[in-house]
N, C-alpha and C. Protein backbone atom coordinates (compact mmCIF):
# COMPACT_ATOMS: atom_id res chain seq x y z
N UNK A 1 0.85 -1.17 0.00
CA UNK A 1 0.00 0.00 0.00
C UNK A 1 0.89 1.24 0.00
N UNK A 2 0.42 2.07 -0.96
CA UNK A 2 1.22 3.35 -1.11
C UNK A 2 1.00 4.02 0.61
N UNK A 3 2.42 4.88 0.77
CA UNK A 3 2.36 5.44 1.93
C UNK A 3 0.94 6.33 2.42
N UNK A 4 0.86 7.15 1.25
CA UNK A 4 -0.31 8.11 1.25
C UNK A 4 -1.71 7.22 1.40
N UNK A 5 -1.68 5.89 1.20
CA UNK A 5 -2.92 5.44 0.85
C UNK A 5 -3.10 4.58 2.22
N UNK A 6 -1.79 4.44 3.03
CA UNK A 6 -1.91 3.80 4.46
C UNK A 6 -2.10 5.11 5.97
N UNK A 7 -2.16 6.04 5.05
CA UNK A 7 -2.97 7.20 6.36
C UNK A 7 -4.24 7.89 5.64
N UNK A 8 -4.77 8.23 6.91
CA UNK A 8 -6.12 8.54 6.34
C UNK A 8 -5.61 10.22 5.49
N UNK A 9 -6.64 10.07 3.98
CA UNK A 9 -6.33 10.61 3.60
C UNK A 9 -6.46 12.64 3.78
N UNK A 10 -7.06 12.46 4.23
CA UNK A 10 -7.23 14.01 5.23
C UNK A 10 -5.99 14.68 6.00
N UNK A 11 -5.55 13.29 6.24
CA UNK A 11 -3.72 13.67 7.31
C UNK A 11 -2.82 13.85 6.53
N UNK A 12 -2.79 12.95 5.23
CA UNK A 12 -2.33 13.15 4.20
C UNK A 12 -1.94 14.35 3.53
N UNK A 13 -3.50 14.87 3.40
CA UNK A 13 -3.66 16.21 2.50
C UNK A 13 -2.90 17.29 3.20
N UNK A 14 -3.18 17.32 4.29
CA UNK A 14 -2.33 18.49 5.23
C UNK A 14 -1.53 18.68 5.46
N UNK A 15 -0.64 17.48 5.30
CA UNK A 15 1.01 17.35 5.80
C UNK A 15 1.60 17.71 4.51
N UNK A 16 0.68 17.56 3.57
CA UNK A 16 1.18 18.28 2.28
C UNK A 16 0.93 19.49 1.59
N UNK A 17 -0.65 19.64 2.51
CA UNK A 17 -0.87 21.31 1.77
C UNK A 17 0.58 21.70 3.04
N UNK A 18 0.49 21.85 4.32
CA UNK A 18 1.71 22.32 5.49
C UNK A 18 2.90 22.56 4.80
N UNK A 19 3.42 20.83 4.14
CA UNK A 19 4.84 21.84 3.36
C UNK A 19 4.53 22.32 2.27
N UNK A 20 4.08 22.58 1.13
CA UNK A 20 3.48 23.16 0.50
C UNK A 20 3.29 24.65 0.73
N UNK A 21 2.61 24.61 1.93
CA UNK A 21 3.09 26.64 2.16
C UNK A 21 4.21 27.17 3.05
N UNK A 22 4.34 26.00 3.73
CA UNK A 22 6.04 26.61 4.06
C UNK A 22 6.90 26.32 2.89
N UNK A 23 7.05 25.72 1.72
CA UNK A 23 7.78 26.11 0.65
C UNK A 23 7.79 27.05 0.12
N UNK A 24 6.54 27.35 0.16
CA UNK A 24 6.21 28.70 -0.82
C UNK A 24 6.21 29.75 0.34
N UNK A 25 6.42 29.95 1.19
CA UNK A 25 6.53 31.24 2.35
C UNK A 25 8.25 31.60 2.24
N UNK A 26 8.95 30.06 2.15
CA UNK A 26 10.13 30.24 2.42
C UNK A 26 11.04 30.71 0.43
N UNK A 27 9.74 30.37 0.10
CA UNK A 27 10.52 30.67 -1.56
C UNK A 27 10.39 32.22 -1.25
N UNK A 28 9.39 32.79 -0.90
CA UNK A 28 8.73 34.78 -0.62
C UNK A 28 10.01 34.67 -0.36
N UNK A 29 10.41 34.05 1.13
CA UNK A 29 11.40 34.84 1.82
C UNK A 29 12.97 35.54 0.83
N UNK A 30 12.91 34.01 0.43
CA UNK A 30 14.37 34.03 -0.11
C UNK A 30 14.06 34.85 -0.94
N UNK A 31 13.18 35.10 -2.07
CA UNK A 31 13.17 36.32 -3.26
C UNK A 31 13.30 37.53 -2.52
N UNK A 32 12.83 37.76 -2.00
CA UNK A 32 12.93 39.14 -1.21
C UNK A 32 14.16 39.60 -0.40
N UNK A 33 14.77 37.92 0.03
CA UNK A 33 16.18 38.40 0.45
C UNK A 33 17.30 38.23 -0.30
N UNK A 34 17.30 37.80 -1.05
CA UNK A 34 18.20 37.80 -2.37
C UNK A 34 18.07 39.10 -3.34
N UNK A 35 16.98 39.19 -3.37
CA UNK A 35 16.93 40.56 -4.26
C UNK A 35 16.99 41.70 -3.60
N UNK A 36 16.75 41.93 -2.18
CA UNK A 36 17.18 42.98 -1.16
C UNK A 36 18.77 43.48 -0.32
N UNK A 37 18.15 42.58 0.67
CA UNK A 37 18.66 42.26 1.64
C UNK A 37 20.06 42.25 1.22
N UNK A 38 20.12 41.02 0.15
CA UNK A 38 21.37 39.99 0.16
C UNK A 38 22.05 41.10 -0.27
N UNK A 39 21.15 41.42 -1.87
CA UNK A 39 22.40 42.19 -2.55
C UNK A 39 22.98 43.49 -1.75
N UNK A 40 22.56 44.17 -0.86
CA UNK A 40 23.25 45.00 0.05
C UNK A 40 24.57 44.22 1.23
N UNK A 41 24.27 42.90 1.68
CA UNK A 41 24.98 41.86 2.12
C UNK A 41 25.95 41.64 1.46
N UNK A 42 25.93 41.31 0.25
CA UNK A 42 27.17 40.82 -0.70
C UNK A 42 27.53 42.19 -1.08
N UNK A 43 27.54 43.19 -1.51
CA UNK A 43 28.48 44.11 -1.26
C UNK A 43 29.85 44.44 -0.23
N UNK A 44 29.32 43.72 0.82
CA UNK A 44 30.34 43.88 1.98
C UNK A 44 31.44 42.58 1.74
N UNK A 45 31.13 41.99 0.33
CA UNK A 45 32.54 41.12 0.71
C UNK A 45 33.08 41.28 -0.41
N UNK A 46 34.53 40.29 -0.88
CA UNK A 46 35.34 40.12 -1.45
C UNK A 46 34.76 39.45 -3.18
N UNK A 47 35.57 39.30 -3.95
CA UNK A 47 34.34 38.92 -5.19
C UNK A 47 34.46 37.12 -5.20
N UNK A 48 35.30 36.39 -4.51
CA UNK A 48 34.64 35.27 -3.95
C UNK A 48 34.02 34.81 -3.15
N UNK A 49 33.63 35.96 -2.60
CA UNK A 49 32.53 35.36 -1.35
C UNK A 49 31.39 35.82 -1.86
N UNK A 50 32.01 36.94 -2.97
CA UNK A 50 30.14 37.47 -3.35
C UNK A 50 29.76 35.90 -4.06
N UNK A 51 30.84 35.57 -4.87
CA UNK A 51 30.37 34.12 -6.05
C UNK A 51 29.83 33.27 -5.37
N UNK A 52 30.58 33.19 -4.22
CA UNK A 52 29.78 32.28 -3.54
C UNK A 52 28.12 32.49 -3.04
N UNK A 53 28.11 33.57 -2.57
CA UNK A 53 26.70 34.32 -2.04
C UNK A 53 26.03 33.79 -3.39
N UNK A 54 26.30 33.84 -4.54
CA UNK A 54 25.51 34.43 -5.65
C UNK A 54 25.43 32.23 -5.59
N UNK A 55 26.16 31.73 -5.56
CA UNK A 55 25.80 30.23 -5.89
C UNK A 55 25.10 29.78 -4.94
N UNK A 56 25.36 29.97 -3.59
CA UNK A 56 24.20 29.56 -2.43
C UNK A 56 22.83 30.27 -2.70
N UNK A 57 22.83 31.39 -3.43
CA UNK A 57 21.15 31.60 -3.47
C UNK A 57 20.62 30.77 -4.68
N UNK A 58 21.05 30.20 -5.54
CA UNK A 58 21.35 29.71 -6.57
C UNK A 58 20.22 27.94 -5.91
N UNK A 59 21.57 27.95 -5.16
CA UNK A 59 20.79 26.56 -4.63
C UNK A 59 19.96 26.59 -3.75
N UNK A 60 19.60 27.70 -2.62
CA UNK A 60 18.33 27.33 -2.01
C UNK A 60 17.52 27.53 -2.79
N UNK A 61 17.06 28.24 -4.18
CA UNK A 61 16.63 28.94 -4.96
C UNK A 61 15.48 27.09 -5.77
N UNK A 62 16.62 26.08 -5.94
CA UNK A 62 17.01 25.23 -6.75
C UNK A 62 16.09 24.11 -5.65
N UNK A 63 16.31 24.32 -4.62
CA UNK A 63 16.49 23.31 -3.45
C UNK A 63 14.57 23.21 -3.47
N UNK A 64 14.21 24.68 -2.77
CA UNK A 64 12.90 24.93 -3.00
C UNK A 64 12.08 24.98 -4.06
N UNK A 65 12.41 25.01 -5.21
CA UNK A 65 11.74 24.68 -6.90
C UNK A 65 11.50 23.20 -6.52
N UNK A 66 12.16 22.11 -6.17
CA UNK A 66 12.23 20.83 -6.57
C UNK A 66 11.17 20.46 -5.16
N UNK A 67 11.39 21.04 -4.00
CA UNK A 67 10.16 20.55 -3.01
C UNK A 67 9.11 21.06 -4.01
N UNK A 68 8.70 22.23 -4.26
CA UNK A 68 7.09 22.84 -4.72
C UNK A 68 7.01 21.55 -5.80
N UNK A 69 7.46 21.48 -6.51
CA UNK A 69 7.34 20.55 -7.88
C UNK A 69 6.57 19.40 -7.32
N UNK A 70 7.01 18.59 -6.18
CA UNK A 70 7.35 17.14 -6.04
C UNK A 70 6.09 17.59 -5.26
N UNK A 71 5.85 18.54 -4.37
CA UNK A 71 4.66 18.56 -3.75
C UNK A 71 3.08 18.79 -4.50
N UNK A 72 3.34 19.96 -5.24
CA UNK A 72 2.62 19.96 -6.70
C UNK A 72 2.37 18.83 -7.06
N UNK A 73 3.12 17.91 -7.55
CA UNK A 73 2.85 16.42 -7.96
C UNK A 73 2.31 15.40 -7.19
N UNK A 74 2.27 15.48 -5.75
CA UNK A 74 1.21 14.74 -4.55
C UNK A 74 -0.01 15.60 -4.50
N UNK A 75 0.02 16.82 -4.60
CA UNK A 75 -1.60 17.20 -4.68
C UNK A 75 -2.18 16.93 -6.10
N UNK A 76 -1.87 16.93 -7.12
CA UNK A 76 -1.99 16.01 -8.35
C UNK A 76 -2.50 14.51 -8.02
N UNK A 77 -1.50 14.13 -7.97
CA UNK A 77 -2.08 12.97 -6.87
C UNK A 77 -3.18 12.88 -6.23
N UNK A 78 -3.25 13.30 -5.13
CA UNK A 78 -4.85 13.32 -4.84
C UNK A 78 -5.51 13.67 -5.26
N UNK A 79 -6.03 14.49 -6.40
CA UNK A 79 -6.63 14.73 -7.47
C UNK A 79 -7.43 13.85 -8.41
N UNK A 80 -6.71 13.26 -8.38
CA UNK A 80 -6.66 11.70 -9.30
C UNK A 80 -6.26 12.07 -10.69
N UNK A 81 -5.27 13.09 -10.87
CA UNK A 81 -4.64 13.28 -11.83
C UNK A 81 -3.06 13.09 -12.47
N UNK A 82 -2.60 11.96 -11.55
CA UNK A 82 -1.49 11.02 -11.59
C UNK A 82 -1.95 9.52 -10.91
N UNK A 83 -1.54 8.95 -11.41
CA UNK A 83 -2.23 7.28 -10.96
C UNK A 83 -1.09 7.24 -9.79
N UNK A 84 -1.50 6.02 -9.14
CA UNK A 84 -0.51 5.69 -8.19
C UNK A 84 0.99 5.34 -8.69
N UNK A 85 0.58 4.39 -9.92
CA UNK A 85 1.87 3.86 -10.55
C UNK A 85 2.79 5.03 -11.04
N UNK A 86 2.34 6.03 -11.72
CA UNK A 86 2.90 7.10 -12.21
C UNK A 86 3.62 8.02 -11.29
N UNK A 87 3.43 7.63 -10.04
CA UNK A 87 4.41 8.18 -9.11
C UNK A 87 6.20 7.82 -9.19
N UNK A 88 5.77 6.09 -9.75
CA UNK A 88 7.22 6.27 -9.37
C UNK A 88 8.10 6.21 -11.01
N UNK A 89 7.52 7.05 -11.69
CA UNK A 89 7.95 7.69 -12.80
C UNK A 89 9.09 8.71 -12.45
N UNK A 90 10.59 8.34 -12.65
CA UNK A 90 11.37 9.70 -12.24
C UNK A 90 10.86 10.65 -12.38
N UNK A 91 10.37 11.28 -13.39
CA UNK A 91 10.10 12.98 -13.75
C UNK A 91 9.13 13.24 -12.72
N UNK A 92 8.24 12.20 -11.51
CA UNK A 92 7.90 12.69 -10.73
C UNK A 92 8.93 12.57 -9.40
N UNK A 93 9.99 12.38 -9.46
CA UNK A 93 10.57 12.41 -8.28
C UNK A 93 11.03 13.90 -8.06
N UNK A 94 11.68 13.79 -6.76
CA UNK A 94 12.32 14.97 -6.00
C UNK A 94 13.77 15.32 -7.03
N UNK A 95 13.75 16.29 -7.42
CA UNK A 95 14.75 16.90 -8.23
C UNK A 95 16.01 16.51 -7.24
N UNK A 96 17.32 16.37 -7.28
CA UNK A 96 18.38 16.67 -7.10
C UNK A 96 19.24 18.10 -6.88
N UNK A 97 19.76 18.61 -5.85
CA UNK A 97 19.76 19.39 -5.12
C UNK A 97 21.37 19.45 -3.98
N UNK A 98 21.98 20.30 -4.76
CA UNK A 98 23.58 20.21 -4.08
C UNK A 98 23.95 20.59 -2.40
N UNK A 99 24.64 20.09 -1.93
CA UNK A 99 24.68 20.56 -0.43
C UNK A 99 25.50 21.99 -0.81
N UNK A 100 25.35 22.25 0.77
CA UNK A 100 26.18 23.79 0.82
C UNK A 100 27.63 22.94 1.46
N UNK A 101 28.72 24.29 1.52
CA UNK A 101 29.94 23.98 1.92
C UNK A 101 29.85 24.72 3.43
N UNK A 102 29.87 23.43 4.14
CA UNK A 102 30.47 24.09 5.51
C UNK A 102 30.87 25.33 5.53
N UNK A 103 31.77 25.81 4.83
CA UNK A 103 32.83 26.66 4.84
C UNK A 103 32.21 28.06 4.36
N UNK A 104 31.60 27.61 3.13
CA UNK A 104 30.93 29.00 2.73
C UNK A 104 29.53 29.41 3.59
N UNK A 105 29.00 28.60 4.45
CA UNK A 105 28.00 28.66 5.43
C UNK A 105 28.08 29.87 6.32
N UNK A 106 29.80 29.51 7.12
CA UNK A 106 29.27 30.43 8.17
C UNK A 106 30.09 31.96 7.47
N UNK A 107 30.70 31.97 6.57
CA UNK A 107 31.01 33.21 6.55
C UNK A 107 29.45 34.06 6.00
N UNK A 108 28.50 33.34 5.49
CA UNK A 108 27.35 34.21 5.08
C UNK A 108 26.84 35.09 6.03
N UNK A 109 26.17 36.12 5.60
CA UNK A 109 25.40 36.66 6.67
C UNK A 109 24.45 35.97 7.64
N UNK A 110 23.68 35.99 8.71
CA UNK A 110 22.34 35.23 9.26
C UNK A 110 21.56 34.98 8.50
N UNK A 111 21.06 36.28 7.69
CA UNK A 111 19.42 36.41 6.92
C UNK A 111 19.52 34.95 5.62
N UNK A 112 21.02 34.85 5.06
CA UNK A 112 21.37 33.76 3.85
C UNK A 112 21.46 32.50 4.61
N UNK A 113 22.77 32.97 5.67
CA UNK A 113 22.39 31.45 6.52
C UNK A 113 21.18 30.68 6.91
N UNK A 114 20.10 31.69 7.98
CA UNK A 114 18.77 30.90 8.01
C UNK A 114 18.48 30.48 6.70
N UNK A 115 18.14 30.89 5.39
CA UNK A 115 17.31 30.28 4.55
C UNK A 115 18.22 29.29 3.97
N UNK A 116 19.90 29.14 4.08
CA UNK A 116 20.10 27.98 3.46
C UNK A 116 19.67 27.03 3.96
N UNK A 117 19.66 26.99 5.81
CA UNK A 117 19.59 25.97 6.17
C UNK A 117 17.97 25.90 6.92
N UNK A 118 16.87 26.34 6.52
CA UNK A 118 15.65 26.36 6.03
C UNK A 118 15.35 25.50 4.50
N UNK A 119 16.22 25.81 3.93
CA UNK A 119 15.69 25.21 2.77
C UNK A 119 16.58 23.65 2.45
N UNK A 120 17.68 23.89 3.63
CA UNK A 120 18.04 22.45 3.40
C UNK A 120 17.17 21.24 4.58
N UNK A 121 16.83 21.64 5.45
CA UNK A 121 15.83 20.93 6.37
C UNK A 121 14.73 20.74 5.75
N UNK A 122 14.42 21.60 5.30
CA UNK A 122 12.81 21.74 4.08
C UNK A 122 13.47 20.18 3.24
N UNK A 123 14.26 20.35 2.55
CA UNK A 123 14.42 19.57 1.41
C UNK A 123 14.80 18.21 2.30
N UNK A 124 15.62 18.01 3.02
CA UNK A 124 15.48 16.62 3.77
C UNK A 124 14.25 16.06 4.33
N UNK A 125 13.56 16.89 4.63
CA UNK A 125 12.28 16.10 5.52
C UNK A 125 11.68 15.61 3.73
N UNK A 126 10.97 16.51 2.63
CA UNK A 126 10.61 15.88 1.55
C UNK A 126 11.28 14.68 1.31
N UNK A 127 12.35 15.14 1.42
CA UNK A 127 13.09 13.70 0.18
C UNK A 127 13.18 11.96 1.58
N UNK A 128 13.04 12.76 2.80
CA UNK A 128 12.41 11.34 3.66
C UNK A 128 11.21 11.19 3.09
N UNK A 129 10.44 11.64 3.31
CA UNK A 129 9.33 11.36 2.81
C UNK A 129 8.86 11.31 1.68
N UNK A 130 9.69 10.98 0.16
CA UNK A 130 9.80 10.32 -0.87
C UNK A 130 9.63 9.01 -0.91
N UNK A 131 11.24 8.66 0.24
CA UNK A 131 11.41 7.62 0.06
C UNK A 131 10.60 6.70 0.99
N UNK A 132 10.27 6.83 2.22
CA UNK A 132 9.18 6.67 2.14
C UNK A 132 8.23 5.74 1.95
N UNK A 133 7.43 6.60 0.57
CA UNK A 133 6.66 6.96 -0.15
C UNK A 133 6.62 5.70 -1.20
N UNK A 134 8.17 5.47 -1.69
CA UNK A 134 8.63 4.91 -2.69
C UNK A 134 8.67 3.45 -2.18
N UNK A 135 9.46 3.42 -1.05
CA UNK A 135 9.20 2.53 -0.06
C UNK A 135 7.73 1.47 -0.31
N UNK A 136 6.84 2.20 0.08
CA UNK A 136 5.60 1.62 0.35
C UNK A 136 5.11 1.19 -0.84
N UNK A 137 5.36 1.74 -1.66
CA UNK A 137 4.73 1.31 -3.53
C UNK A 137 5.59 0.18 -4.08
N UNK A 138 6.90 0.17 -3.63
CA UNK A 138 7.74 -1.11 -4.28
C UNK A 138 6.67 -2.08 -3.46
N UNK A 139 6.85 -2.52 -1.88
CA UNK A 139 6.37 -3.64 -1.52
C UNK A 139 4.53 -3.41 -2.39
N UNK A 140 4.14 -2.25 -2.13
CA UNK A 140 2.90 -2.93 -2.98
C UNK A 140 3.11 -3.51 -4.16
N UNK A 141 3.92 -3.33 -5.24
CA UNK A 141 3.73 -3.59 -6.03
C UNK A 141 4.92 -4.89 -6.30
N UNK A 142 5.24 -5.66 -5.21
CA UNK A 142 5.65 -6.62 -4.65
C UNK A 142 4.27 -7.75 -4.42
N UNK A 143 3.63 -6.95 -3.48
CA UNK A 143 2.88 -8.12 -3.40
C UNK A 143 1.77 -7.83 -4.21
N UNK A 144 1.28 -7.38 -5.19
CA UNK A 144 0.64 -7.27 -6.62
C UNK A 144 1.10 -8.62 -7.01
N UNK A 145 2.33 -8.34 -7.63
CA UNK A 145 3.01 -9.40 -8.47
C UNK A 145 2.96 -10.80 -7.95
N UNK A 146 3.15 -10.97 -6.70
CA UNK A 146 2.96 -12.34 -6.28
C UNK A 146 1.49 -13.15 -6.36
N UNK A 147 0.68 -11.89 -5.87
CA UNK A 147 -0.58 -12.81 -6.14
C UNK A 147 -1.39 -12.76 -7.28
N UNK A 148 -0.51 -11.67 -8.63
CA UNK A 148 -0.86 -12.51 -9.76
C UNK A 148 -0.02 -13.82 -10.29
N UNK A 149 1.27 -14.35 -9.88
CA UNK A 149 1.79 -15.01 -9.84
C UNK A 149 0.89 -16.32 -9.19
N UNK A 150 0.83 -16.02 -8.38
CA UNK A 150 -0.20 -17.39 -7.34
C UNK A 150 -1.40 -17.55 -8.70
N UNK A 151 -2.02 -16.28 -8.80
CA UNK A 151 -3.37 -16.80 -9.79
C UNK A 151 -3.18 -17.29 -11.28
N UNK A 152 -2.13 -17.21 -11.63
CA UNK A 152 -1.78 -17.67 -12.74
C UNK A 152 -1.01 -18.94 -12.48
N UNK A 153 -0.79 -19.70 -11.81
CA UNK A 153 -0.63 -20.94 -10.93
C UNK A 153 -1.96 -21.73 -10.65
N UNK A 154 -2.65 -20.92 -10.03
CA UNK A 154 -3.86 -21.54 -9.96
C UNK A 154 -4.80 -21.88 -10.90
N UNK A 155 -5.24 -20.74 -12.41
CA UNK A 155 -5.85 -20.84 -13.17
C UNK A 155 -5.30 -21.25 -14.27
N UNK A 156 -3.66 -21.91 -14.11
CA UNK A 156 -3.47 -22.57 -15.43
C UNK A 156 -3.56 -23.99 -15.91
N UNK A 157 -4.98 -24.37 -16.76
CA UNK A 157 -4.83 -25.49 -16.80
C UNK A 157 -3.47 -26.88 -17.26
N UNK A 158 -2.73 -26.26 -17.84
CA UNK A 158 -1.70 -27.04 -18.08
C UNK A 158 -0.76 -27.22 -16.34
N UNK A 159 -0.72 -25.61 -15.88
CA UNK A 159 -0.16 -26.36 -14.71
C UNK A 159 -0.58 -26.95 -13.96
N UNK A 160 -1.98 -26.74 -13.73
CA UNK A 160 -2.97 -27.85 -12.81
C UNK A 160 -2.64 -29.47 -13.25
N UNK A 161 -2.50 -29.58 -14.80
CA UNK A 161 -2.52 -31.14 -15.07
C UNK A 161 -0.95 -31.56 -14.28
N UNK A 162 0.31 -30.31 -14.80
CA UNK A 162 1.52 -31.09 -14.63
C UNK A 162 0.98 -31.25 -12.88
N UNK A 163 0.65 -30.22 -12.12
CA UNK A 163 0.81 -30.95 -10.90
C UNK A 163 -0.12 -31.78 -10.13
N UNK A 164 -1.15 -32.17 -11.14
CA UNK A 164 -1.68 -33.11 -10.80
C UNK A 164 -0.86 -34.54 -11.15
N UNK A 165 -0.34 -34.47 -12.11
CA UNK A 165 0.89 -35.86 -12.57
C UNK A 165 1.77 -35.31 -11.46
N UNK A 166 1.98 -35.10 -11.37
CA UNK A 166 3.30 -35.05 -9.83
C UNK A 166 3.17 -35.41 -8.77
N UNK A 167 2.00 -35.40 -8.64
CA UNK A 167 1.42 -36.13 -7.57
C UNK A 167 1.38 -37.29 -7.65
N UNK A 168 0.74 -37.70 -8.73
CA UNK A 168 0.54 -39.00 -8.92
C UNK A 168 1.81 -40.09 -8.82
N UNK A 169 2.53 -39.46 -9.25
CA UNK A 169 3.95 -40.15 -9.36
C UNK A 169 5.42 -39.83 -8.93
């Protein structure tokens, strides 16, 4: 049983509309501090720390596109406008998404720091709960396969005869 389909689906919906608008609160944030804030921030440094500034917004930027997407694609989901199977279609998975460097972390300001590591907690809890997700659909579709396996065992008359001769002898 798909993960989503082993909680009631109401708990479901919420835990996904929930990140869903903290993605999108925390996407506001970052536009506003990247296009504000930051760029008054990165003035105060050197032109590799600005590159760097300019690649860390880059990736929380990157980090939060790929939660909205993947979440977008579970409210789709409940929709009934992706099948269950079509979930585990890569192009619906969680985008890929680079870590930050220790190093370039703490020299950032606070306002860049919180949202990198906002949007990297954001993006770990999703991508747990991918897998998950993914988790729960392999074994379903584990034990799918077996008990069409069993019924095609059962309803085949040729194998019914061989193992009825096997018995016999």
């Amino acid at each position: 049983m798909h993960t989503a389909e082993s909680v009631h689906p109401a708990l479901f919906s919420r835990l996904i509309d929930g990140l869903y608008i903290e993605a999108l609160v925390m996407a506001d944030e970052a536009r506003a501090y990247f296009d504000r804030q930051g760029a008054a921030d990165k003035d105060r440094y050197d032109t590799m720390t600005r590159l760097s500034f300019t690649c860390e917004s880059l990736k929380v930027t990157t980090r939060l596109m790929h939660v909205i997407a993947w979440l977008m694609t579970q409210k789709a989901w409940q929709r009934g406008e992706i099948s269950t199977d079509a979930l585990g279609d890569p192009k619906y998975r969680l985008g890929p998404a680079a870590d930050t460097d220790g190093a370039v972390l703490v020299i950032m300001p606070s306002g860049a720091r919180q949202l990198v590591e906002g949007s990297q907690s954001l993006y770990a809890r999703v991508l747990r709960l991918q897998g998950k997700m993914e988790a729960a659909l392999k074994r379903q579709h584990a034990g799918r396969e077996s008990v069409v396996a069993a019924s095609v065992v059962a309803t085949s008359p040729a194998l019914e005869l061989i193992g009825r001769l096997e018995k016999s002898f």
